[in-house]
Protein backbone atom coordinates (compact mmCIF):
# COMPACT_ATOMS: atom_id res chain seq x y z
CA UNK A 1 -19.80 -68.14 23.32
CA UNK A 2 -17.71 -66.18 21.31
CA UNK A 3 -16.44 -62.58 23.45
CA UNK A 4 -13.94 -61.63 20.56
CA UNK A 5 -15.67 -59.79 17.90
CA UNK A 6 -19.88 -59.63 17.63
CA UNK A 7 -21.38 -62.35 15.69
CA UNK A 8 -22.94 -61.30 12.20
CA UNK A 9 -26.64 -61.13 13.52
CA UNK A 10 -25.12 -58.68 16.01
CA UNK A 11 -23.84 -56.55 13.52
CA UNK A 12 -27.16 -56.59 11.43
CA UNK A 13 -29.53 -55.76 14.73
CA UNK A 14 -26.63 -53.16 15.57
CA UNK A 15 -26.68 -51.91 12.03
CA UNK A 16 -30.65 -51.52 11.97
CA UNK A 17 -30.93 -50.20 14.76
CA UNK A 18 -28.46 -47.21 14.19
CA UNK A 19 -30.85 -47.18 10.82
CA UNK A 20 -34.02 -46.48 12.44
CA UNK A 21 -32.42 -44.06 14.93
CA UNK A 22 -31.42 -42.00 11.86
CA UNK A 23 -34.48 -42.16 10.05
CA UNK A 24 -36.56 -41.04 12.99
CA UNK A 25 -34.07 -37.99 13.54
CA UNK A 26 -34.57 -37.11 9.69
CA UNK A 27 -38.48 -37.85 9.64
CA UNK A 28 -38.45 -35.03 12.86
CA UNK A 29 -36.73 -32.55 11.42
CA UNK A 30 -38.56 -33.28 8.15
CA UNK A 31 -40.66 -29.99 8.74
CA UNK A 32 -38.08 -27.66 9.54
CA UNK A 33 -36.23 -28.39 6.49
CA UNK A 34 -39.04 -28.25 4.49
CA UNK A 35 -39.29 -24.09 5.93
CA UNK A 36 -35.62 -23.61 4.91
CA UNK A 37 -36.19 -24.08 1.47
CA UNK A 38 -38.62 -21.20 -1.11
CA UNK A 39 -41.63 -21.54 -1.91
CA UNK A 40 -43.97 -21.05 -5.07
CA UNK A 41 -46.01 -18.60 -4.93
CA UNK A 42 -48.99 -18.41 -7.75
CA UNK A 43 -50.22 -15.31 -8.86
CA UNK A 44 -53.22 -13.90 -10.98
CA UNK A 45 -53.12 -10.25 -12.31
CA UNK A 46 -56.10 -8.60 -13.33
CA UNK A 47 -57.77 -5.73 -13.92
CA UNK A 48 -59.74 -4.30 -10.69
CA UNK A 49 -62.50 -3.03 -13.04
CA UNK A 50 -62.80 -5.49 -16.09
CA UNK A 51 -61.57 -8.30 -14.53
CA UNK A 52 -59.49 -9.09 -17.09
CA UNK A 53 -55.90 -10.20 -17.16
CA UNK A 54 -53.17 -8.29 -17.05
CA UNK A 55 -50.17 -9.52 -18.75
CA UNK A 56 -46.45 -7.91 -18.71
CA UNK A 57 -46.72 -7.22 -14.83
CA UNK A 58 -43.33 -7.19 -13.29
CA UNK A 59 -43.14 -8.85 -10.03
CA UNK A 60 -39.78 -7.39 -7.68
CA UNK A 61 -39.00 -9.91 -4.88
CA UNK A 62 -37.24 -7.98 -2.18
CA UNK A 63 -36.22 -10.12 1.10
CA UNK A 64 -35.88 -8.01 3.82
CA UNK A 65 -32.88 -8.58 5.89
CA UNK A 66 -30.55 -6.96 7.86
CA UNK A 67 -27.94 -7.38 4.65
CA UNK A 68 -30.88 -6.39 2.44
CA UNK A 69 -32.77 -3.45 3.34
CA UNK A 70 -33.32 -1.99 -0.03
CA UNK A 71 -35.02 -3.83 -2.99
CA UNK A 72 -32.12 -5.85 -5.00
CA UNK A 73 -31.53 -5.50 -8.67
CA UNK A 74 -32.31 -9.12 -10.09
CA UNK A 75 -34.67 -9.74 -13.20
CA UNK A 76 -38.37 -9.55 -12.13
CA UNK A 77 -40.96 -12.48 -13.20
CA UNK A 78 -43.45 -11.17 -15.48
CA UNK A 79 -46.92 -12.06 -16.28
CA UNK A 80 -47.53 -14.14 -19.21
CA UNK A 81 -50.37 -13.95 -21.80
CA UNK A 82 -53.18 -15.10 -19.59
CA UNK A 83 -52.13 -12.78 -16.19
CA UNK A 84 -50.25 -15.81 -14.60
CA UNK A 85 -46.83 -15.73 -12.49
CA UNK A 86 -45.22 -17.66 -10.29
CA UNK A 87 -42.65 -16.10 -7.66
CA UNK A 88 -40.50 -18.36 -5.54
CA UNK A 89 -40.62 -17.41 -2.02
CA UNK A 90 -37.95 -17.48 0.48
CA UNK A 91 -38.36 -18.14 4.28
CA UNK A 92 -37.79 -14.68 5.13
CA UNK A 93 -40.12 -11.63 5.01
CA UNK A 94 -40.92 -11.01 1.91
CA UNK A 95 -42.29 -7.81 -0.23
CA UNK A 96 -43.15 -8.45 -3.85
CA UNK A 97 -44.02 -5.28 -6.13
CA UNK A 98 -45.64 -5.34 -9.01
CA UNK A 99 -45.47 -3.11 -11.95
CA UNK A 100 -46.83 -2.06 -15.53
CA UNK A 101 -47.56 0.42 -17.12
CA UNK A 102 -50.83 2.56 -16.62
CA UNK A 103 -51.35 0.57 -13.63
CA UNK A 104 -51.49 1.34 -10.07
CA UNK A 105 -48.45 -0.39 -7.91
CA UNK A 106 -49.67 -3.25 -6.20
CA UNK A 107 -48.26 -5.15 -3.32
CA UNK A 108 -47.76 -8.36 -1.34
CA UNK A 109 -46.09 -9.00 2.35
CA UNK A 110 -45.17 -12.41 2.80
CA UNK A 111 -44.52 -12.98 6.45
CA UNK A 112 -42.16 -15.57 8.29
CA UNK A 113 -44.43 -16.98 10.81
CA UNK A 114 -47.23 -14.28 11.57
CA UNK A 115 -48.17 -10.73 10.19
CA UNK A 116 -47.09 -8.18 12.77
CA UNK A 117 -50.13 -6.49 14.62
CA UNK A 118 -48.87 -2.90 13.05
CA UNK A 119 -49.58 -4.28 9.84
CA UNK A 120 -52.88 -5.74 9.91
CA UNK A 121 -54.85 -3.01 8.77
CA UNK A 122 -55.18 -1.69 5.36
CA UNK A 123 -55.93 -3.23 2.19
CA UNK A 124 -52.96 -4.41 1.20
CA UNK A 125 -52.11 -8.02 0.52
CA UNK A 126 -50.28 -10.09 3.20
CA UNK A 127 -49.52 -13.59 3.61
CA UNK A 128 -47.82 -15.75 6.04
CA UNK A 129 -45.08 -18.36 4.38
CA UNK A 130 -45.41 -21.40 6.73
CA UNK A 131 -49.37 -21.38 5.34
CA UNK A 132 -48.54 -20.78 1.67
CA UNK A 133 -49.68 -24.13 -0.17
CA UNK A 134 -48.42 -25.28 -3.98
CA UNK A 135 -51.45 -25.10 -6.13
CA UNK A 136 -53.24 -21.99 -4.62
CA UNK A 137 -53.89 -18.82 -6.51
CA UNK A 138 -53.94 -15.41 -5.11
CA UNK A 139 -55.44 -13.31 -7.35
CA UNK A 140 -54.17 -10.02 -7.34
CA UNK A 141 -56.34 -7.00 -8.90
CA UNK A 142 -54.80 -3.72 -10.39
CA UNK A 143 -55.90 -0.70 -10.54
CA UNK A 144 -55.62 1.58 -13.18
CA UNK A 145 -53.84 4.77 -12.99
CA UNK A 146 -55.51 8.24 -12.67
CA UNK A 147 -53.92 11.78 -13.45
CA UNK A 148 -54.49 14.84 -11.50
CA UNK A 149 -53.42 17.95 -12.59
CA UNK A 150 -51.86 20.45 -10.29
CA UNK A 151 -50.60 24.01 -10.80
CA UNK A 152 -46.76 24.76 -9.69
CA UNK A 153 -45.95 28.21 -8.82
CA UNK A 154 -42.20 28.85 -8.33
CA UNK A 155 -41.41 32.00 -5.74
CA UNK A 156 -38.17 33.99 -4.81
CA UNK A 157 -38.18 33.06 -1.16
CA UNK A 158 -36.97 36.81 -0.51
CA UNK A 159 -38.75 39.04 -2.27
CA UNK A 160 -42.05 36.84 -3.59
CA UNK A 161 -41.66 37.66 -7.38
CA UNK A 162 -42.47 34.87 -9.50
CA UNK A 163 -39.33 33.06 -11.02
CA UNK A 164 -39.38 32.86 -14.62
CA UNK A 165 -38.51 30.21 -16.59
CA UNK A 166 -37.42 27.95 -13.93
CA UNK A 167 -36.92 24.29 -14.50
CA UNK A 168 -40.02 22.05 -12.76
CA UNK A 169 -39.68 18.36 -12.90
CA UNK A 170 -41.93 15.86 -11.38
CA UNK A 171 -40.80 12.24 -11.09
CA UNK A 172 -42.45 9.63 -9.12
CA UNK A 173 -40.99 6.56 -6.63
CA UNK A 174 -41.83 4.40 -4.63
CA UNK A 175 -39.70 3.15 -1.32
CA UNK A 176 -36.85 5.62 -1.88
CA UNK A 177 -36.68 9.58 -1.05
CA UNK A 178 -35.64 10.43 -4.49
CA UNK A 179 -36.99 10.04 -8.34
CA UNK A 180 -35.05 7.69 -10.43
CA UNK A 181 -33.05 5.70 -8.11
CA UNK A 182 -35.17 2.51 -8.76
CA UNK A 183 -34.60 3.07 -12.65
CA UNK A 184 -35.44 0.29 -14.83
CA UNK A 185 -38.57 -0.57 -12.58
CA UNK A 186 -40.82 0.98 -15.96
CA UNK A 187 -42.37 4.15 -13.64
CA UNK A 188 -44.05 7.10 -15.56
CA UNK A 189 -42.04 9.56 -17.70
CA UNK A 190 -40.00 12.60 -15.75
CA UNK A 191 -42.32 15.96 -16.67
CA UNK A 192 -39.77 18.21 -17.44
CA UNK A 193 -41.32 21.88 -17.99
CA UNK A 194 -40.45 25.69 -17.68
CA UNK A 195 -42.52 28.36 -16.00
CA UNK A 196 -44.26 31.00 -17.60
CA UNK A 197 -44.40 34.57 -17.17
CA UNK A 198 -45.97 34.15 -13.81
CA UNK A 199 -43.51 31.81 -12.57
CA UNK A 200 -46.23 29.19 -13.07
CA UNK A 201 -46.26 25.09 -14.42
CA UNK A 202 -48.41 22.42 -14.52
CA UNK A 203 -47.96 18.89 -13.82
CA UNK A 204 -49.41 15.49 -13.19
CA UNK A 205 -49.66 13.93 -10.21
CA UNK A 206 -49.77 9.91 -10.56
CA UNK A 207 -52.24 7.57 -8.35
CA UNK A 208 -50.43 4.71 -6.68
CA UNK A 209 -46.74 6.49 -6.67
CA UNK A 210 -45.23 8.97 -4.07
CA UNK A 211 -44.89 12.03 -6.38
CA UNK A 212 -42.08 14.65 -6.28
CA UNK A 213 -41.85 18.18 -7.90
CA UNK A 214 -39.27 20.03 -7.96
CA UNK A 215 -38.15 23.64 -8.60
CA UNK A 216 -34.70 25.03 -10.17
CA UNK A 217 -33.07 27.84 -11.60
CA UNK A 218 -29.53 29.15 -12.48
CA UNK A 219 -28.64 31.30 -8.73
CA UNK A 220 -31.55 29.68 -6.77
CA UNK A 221 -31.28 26.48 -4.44
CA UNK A 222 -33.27 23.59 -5.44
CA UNK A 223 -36.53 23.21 -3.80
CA UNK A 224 -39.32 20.01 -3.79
CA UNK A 225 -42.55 19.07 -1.91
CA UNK A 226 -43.47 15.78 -2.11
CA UNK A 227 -47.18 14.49 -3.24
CA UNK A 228 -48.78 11.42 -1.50
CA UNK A 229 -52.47 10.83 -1.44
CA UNK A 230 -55.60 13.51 -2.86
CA UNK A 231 -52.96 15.81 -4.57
CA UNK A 232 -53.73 19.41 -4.21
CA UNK A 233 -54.98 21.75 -7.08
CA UNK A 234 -52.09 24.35 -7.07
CA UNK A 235 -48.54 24.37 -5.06
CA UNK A 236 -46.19 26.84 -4.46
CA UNK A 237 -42.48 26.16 -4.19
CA UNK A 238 -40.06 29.24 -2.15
CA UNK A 239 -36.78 28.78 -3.72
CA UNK A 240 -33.91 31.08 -1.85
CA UNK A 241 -31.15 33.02 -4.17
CA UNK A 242 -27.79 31.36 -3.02
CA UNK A 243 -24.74 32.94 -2.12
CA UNK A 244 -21.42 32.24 -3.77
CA UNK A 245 -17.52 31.88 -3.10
CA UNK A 246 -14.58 31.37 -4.57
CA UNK A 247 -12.48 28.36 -3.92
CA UNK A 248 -9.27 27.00 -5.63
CA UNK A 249 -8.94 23.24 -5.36
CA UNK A 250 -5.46 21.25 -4.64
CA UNK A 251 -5.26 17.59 -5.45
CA UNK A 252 -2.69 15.56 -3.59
CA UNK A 253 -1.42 12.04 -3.79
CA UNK A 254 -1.98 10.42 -0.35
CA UNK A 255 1.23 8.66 -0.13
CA UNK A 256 3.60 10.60 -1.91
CA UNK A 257 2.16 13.86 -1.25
CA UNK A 258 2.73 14.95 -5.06
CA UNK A 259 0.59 17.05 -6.97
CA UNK A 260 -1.97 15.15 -9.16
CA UNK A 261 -2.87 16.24 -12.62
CA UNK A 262 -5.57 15.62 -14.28
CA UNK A 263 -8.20 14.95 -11.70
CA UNK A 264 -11.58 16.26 -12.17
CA UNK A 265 -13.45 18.06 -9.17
CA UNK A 266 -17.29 18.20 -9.37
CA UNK A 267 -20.01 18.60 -7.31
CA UNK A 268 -21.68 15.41 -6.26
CA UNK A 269 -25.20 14.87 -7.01
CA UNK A 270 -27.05 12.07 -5.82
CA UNK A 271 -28.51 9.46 -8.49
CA UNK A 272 -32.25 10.53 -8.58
CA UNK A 273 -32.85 10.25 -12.48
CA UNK A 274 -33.11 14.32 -12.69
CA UNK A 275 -31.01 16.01 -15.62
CA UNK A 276 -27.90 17.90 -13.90
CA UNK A 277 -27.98 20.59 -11.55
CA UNK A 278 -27.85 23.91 -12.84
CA UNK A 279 -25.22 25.29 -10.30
CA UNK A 280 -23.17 22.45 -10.90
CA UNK A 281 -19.93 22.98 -11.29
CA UNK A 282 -16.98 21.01 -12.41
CA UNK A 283 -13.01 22.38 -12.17
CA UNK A 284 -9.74 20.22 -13.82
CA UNK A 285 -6.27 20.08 -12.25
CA UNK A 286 -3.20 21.40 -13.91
CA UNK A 287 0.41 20.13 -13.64
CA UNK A 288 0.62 22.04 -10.41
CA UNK A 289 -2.51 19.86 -9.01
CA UNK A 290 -4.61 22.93 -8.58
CA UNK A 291 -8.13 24.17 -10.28
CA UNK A 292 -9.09 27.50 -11.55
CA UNK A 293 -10.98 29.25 -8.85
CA UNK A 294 -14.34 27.39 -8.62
CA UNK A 295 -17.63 29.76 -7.86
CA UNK A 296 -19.34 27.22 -5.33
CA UNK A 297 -22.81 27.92 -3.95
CA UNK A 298 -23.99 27.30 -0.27
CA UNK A 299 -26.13 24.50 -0.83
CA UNK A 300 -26.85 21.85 1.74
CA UNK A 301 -25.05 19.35 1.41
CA UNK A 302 -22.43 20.29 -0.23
CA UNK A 303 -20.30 17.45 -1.30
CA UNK A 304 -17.36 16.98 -3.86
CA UNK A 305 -16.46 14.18 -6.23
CA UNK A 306 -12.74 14.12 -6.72
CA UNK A 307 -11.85 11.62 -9.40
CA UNK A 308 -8.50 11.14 -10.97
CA UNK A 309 -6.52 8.71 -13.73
CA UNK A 310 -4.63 5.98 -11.48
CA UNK A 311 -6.44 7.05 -7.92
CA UNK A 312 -9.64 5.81 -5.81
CA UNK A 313 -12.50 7.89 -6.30
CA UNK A 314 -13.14 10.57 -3.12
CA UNK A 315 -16.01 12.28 -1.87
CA UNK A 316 -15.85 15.02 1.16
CA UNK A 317 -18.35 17.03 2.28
CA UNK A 318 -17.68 20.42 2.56
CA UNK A 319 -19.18 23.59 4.88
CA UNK A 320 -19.33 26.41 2.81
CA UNK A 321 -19.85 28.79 6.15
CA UNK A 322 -16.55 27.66 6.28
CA UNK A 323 -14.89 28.54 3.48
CA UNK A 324 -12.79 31.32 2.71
CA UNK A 325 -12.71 33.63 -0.48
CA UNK A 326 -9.83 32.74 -2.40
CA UNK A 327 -9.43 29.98 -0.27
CA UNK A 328 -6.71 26.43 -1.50
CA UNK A 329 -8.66 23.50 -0.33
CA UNK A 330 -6.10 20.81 -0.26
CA UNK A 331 -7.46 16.79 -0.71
CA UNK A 332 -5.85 14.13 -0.65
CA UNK A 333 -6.52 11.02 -2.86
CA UNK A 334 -5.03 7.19 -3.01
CA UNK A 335 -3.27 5.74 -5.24
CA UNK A 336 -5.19 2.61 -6.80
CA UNK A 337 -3.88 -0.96 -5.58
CA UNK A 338 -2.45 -3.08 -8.53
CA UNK A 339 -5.76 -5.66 -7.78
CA UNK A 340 -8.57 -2.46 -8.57
C-alpha cells in the first residue's frame, strides 16, 4: 500500500467529488443569480376607448436609486406598428413612463420584492419583478387627452390694476417643479400669449400633466400657480413691481488675483424651457475686470453666472437686501486645469 502520492482512482473520486460540491453550490444560488440579471417586460398600448393600438409610445425606464433619483436621459423603446414593446427590466425599482402625443401619460411601478403598502391604492399600474414571467403581456390602455380652458388674469400685487400686455406662458411636466426640464420627452407645445386690455389671457390646461402658468412683465417679479387635477375656470396671478440697484461687477483670477477681461456676468436662470427673463440682465468686463453698473432687481433667488475665456464657470448667489448702491462686487474665478 502505496502512502506516497494517491493512486489514480483517488484522484478521480477526489476530483468528482470536488465536482458535485461545486455544482450543488451553483444549482443553489441558481435563483439569486437569475434576480441579478433584467428582465423583459412585454407591453401592449392601446387606446382606453377604441381599443385600438397605439403605436409611437415612448417608454422612459427610470431605476430609482440612491445614484439615480431623477429619470436618466437614454433613448426610450417605442411602440411598433401593432402597439407592442418590450422594456428590459432591472432588479431595482423601477418606473416606466410612457408618452405620445394627444395621449394621457401613463405609468408602471415595477417593484423589487413587494409593492409598498403607501402605494397600493390608485389606479395606476404596479408590478413586482421577482413575479414578472417571459411571455406575459400587460396591456396598458391610454387615455386620450382633454383641454380645458381657463382664464388668466394678471394683477399689480400693490395697487390691483390689471397688467397689460404681460407675458403668460403655460408649459406642462411631469416629475420636475419646472416646464421644460424633461425636454425631448414630446410634451404639449409652451402657450405663449399677451394680456389684453384687462390684463386678461387664456390658456389650456392639459389632462394627465401637472400644468404651470406663469405671469411676466418688464419691472414685475415673475409669478406661477401650478394646475393639477379639475382645473379651474379663471385664475388670477399678483405679480409685485420690483425694486432695483445698482451694482458694478469685478472679476478676479483666483490664483493670481489679476483682473479678468472678457468675462460675461448674467443672471442665472434655471433650465425650465421658458424664453428668457425679461429683467435679465447681462454686463461684460473691460481690461480693468470690471462691468458697467448693472441695474439688478430683488428677485428671489438671485443668482449670477460668471463665465470667462480660460476660467471654470461660477455661480454665487447673491442678497440683494444686501447690496449697496454703487456697490464693486468683487468674484473670484479659477483658472481652467490643462485636462478641462
Amino acid at each position: 500500500m502505496s502512502h506516497g502520492h494517491p493512486t489514480p482512482d483517488r484522484r478521480v473520486r477526489g476530483a468528482c467529488r470536488d465536482a458535485t460540491v461545486r455544482l450543488a453550490i451553483l444549482v443553489a444560488c441558481l435563483p439569486f443569480l437569475a434576480a441579478c440579471f433584467p428582465k423583459p417586460l412585454d407591453l401592449q398600448l392601446q387606446d382606453a376607448q377604441t381599443g385600438e393600438p397605439v403605436a409611437g409610445v415612448a417608454l422612459h425606464k427610470h431605476a430609482v436609486s440612491l445614484l439615480t433619483l431623477l429619470p436618466s436621459r437614454q433613448e426610450p423603446v417605442r411602440s411598433d406598428a401593432t402597439g407592442a414593446a418590450r422594456v428590459w427590466v432591472p432588479p431595482l425599482n423601477t418606473n416606466i413612463t410612457m408618452l405620445r402625443p394627444g395621449y394621457e401619460p401613463a405609468s408602471i411601478a415595477v417593484f423589487k420584492r413587494q409593492v409598498p403598502a403607501s402605494m397600493r391604492s390608485g389606479d395606476r399600474t404596479r408590478l413586482v419583478f421577482e413575479e414578472i414571467k417571459e411571455g406575459d403581456v400587460v396591456p396598458m390602455p391610454l387615455r386620450p387627452v382633454t383641454r380645458s380652458p381657463v382664464r388668466v388674469r394678471v394683477e399689480d400685487a400693490a395697487s390691483g390694476d390689471p397688467l397689460v400686455d404681460a407675458e403668460v406662458l403655460a408649459g406642462t411636466f411631469l416629475y420636475l417643479p419646472a416646464p421644460g426640464v424633461e425636454e425631448g420627452w414630446g410634451f404639449p407645445d409652451l402657450q405663449q400669449l399677451r394680456t389684453d386690455t384687462n390684463g386678461a389671457a387664456g390658456v389650456e390646461c392639459v389632462s394627465g400633466f401637472r400644468n404651470r402658468v406663469t405671469a411676466r412683465m418688464p419691472g414685475h417679479a415673475e409669478v406661477f400657480m401650478d394646475i393639477r387635477e379639475d382645473p379651474p375656470e379663471s385664475i388670477s396671478l399678483r405679480s409685485r413691481p420690483l425694486r432695483w440697484k445698482p451694482v458694478r461687477f469685478e472679476v478676479l483670477d483666483e490664483k493670481r488675483g489679476t483682473p479678468v477681461a472678457d468675462a460675461w456676468v448674467t443672471m442665472d436662470e434655471p433650465r425650465r424651457g421658458l424664453p428668457p427673463d425679461p429683467n435679465a440682465f447681462a454686463a461684460r468686463t473691460g481690461p480693468d475686470g470690471l462691468t458697467p453698473p448693472v441695474l439688478i432687481p430683488d428677485l428671489v433667488p438671485l443668482v449670477i453666472h460668471i463665465r470667462a475665456p480660460g476660467h471654470r464657470d461660477r455661480r454665487e448667489a447673491l442678497e440683494w437686501t444686501a447690496l449697496r448702491g454703487d456697490d464693486i462686487r468683487t468674484v473670484w474665478i479659477r483658472r481652467k486645469g490643462w485636462f478641462e
